[in-house]
Protein backbone atom coordinates (compact mmCIF):
# COMPACT_ATOMS: atom_id res chain seq x y z
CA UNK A 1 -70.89 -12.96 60.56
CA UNK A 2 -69.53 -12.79 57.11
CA UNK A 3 -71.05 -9.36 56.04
CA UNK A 4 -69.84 -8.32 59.74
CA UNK A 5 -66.04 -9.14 57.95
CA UNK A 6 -66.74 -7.52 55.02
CA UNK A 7 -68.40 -4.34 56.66
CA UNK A 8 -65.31 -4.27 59.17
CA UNK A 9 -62.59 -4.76 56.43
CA UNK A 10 -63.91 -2.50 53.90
CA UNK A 11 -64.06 0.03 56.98
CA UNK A 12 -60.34 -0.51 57.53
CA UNK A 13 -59.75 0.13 53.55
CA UNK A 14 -61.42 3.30 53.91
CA UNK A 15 -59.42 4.50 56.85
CA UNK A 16 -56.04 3.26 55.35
CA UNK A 17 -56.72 5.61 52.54
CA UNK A 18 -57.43 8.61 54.07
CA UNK A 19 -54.93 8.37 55.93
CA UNK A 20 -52.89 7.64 53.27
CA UNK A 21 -54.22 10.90 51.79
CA UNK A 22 -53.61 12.79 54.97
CA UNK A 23 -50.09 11.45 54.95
CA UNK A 24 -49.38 12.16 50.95
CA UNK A 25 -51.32 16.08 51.64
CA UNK A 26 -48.54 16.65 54.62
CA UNK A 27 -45.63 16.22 52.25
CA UNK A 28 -43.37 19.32 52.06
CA UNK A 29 -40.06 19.82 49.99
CA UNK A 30 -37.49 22.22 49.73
CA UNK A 31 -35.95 23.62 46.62
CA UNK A 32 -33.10 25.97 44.68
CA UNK A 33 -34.67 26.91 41.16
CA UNK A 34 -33.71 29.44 38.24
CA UNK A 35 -36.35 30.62 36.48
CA UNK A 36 -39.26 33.73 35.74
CA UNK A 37 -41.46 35.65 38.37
CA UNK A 38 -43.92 38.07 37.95
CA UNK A 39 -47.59 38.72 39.51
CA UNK A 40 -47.06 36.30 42.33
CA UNK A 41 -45.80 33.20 39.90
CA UNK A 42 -42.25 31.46 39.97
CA UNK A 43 -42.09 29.51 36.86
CA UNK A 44 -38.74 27.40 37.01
CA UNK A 45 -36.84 26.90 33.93
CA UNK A 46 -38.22 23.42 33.56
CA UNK A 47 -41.62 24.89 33.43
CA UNK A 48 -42.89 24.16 36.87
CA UNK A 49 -45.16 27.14 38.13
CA UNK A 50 -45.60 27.89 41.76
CA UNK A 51 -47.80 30.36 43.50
CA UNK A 52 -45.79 32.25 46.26
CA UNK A 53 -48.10 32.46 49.50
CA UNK A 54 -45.53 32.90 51.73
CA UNK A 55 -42.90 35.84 51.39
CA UNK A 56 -41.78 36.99 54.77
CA UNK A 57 -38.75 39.03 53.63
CA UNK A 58 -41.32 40.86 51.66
CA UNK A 59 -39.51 40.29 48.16
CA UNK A 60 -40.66 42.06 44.80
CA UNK A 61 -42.99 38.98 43.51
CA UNK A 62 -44.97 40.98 40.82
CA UNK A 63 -42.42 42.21 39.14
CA UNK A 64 -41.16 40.12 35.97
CA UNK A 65 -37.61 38.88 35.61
CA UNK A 66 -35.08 35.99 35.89
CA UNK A 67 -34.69 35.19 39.20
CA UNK A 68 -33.12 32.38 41.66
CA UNK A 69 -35.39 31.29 44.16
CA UNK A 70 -34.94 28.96 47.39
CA UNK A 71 -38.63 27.51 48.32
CA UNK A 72 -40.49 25.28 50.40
CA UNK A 73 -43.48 24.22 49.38
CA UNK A 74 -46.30 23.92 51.19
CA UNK A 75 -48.52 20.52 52.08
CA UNK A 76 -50.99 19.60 49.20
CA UNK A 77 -52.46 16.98 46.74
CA UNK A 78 -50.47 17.71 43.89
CA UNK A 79 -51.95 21.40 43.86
CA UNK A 80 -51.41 23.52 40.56
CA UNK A 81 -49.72 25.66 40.49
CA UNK A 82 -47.54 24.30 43.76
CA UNK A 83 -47.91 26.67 46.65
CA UNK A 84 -44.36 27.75 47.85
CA UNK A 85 -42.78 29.81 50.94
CA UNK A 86 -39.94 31.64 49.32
CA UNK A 87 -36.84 31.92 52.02
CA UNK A 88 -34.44 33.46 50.05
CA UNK A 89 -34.69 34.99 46.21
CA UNK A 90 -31.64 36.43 44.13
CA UNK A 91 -32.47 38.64 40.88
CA UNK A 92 -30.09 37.22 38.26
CA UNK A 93 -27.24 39.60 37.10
CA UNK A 94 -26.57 39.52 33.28
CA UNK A 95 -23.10 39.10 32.75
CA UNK A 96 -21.31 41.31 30.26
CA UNK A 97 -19.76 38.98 27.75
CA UNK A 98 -16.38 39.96 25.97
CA UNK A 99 -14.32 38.40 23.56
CA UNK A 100 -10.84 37.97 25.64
CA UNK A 101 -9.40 40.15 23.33
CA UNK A 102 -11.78 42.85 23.80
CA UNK A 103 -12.20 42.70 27.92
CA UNK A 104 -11.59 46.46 28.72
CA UNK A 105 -8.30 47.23 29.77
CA UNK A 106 -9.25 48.51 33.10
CA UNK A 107 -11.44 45.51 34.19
CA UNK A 108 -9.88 44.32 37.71
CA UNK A 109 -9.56 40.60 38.71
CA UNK A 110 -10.73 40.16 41.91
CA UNK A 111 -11.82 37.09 44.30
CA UNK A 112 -15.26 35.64 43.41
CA UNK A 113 -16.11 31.94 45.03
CA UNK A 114 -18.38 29.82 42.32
CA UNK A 115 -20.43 27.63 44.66
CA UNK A 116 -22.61 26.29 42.12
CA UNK A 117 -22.43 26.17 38.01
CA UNK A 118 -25.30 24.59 35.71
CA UNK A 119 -26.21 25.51 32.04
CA UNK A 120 -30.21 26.09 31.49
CA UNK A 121 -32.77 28.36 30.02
CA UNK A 122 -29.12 29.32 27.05
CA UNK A 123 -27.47 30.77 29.97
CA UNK A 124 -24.49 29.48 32.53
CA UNK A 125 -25.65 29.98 35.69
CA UNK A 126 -23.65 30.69 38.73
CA UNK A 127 -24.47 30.98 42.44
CA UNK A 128 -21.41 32.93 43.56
CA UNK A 129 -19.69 35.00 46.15
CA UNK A 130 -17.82 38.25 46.66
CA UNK A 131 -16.26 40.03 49.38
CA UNK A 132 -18.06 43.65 49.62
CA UNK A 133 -18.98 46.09 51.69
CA UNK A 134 -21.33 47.55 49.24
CA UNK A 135 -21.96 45.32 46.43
CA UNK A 136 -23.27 47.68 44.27
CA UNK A 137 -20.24 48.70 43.51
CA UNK A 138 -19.37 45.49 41.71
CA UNK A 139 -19.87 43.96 38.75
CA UNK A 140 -19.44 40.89 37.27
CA UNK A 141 -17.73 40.27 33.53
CA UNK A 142 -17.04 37.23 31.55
CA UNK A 143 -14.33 36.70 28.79
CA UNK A 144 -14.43 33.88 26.33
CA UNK A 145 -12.16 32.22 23.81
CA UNK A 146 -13.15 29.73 21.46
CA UNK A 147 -10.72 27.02 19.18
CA UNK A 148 -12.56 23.94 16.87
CA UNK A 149 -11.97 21.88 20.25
CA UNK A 150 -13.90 24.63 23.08
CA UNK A 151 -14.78 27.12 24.73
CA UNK A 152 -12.86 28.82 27.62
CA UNK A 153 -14.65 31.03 29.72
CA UNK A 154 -13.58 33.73 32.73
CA UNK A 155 -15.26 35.10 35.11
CA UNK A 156 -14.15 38.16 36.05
CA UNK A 157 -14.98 40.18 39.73
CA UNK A 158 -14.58 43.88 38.76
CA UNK A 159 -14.41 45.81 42.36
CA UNK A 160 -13.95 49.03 40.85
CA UNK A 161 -12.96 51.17 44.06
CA UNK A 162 -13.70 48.50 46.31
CA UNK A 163 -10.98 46.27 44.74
CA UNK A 164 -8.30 47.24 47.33
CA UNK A 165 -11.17 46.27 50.17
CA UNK A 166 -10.73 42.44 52.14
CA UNK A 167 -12.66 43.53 55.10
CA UNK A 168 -16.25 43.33 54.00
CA UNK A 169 -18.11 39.89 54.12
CA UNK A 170 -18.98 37.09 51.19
CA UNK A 171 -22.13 37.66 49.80
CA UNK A 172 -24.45 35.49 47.77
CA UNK A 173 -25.44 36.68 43.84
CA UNK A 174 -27.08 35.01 41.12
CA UNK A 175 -24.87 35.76 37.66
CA UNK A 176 -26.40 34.94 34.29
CA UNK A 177 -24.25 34.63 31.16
CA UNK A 178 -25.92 34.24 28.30
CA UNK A 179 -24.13 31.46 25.68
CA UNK A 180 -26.30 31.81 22.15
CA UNK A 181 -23.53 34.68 20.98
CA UNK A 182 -20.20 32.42 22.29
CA UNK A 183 -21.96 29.61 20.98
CA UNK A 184 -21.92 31.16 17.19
CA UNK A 185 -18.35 32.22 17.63
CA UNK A 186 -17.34 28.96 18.43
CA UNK A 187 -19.40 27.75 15.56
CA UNK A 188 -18.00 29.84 12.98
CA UNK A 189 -14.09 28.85 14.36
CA UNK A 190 -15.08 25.42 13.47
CA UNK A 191 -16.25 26.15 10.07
CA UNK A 192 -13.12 28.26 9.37
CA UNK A 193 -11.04 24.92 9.96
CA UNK A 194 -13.71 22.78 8.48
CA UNK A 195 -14.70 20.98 11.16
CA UNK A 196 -18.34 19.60 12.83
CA UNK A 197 -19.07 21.78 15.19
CA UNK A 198 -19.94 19.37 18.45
CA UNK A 199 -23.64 19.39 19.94
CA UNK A 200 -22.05 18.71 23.55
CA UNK A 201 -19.28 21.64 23.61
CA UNK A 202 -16.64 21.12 26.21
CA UNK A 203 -16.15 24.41 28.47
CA UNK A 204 -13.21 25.46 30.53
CA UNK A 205 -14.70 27.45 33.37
CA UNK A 206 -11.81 29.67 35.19
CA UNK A 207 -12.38 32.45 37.62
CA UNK A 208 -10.22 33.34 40.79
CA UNK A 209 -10.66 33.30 45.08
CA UNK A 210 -8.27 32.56 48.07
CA UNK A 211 -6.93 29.47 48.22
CA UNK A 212 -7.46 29.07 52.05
CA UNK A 213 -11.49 29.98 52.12
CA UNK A 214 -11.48 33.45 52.19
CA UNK A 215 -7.57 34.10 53.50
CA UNK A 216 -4.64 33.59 51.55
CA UNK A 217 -3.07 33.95 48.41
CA UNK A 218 -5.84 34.26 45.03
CA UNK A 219 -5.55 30.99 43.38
CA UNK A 220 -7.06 30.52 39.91
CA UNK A 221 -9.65 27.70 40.15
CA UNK A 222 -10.98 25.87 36.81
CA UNK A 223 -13.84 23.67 36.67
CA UNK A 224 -14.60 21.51 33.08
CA UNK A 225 -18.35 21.47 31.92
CA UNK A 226 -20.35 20.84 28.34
CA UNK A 227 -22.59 22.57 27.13
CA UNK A 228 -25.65 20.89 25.17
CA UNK A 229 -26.00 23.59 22.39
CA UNK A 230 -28.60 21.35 20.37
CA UNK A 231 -31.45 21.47 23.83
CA UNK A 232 -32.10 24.49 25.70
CA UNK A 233 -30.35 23.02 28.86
C-alpha cells in the first residue's frame, strides 16, 4: 500500500509540472519598444532581441534602422531570441537640432500632441501626433538653449504648405532627437561659469497643440524631465 502512495503521489508531481509547463509555455505579453531591426530581428534598446514571425501589415523587417515597435509575443519557454507578432512599427524620424538662435527663420510652429517622452539609446524619444493630410510634407525640428542650471528644449511642427490645413486627421510618428551635441553645449556653459556640470541634467520640454484635444486655441504645453548624461539611458 505504501509504494501504491508513493507511485500515486509522485504521479501527481509529474502532472502538476507539466502542467505547470503548459501553463508557463501559454504566457503571452504585449509591448511598446525603441530600438534596431534588420534581417527579421528587433533588438530593443535594452538589448532584448526578438525574432518577428508574425508581420501582417507586411512591414520592411530586413531593412536596418531605429525603429518603434508595438509587439506581442508569442507563447514559449523563455525562447531566444523571443518570437514576436509586430501590430504596429514606426521608423524613427531624426530630429534636426538647432541652437534657438539659429532655428531658420521660416520654420512654422504648428500643433504637435507629445503622447509619450523617455530618454534612451542618447536620444529623447517621442511618440507624437500631427494633424496632416499628407505627412510627408512635415517635418519635425527641435531648438535648444542651455544655462549652468539646464537645458530647454522645443519641439517644433514645421507644416510647410500644409500649415494653414486643420482638416486632416492626428497621426502617430516616432521622433528621435539626438542629445550627445546639446549635451556638450550645456557642458561647456557650465565650464564658462565654472561650475560642475550635473550627471542628472534637468530638461524643460515645450512644444505646442490645442488646448481642447484637437479644437481650440494652440496652447504651449511644457513637461520637466532629466536626463542621465553619465548612462546611456
Amino acid at each position: 500500500m505504501k509504494r501504491l502512495i508513493n507511485i500515486i503521489c509522485a504521479l501527481a508531481a509529474v502532472f502538476l509540472m507539466l502542467a505547470g509547463c503548459t501553463k508557463k509555455d501559454s504566457v503571452t505579453y504585449s509591448g511598446l519598444e525603441a530600438g534596431k531591426i534588420g534581417s527579421g530581428i528587433f533588438t530593443t534598446d535594452n538589448g532584448v532581441e526578438m525574432k518577428v514571425v508574425g508581420n501582417d501589415r507586411k512591414y520592411d523587417v530586413t531593412t536596418e534602422r531605429r525603429v518603434l515597435v508595438d509587439y506581442t509575443t508569442r507563447p514559449g519557454m523563455g525562447a531566444k531570441p523571443v518570437d514576436i507578432d509586430v501590430n504596429v512599427l514606426w521608423d524613427a524620424l531624426m530630429v534636426p537640432i538647432y541652437s534657438s538662435y539659429l532655428l531658420p527663420k521660416e520654420t512654422s510652429d504648428a500643433p504637435i500632441r507629445i503622447s509619450s517622452a523617455w530618454f534612451n539609446a542618447g536620444y529623447l524619444n517621442v511618440l507624437a501626433s500631427i494633424k496632416s493630410k499628407d505627412i510627408s510634407m512635415h517635418m519635425v525640428l527641435a531648438a535648444y538653449t542651455v544655462t549652468d542650471e539646464g537645458i530647454t528644449l522645443r519641439l517644433y511642427h514645421d507644416a510647410k504648405i500644409e500649415q494653414s490645413s486643420t482638416s486632416g486627421s492626428a497621426q502617430d510618428i516616432f521622433a528621435c532627437v539626438p542629445m550627445s551635441d546639446i549635451t556638450i553645449a550645456y557642458e561647456h556653459c557650465c565650464q564658462a561659469v565654472g561650475k560642475k556640470p550635473l550627471s542628472s541634467i534637468p530638461v524643460l520640454l515645450q512644444w505646442t497643440w490645442y488646448a481642447l484635444g484637437e479644437k481650440g486655441p494652440v496652447t504651449q504645453f511644457e513637461r520637466k524631465v532629466s536626463y542621465n548624461s553619465s548612462a546611456s539611458n
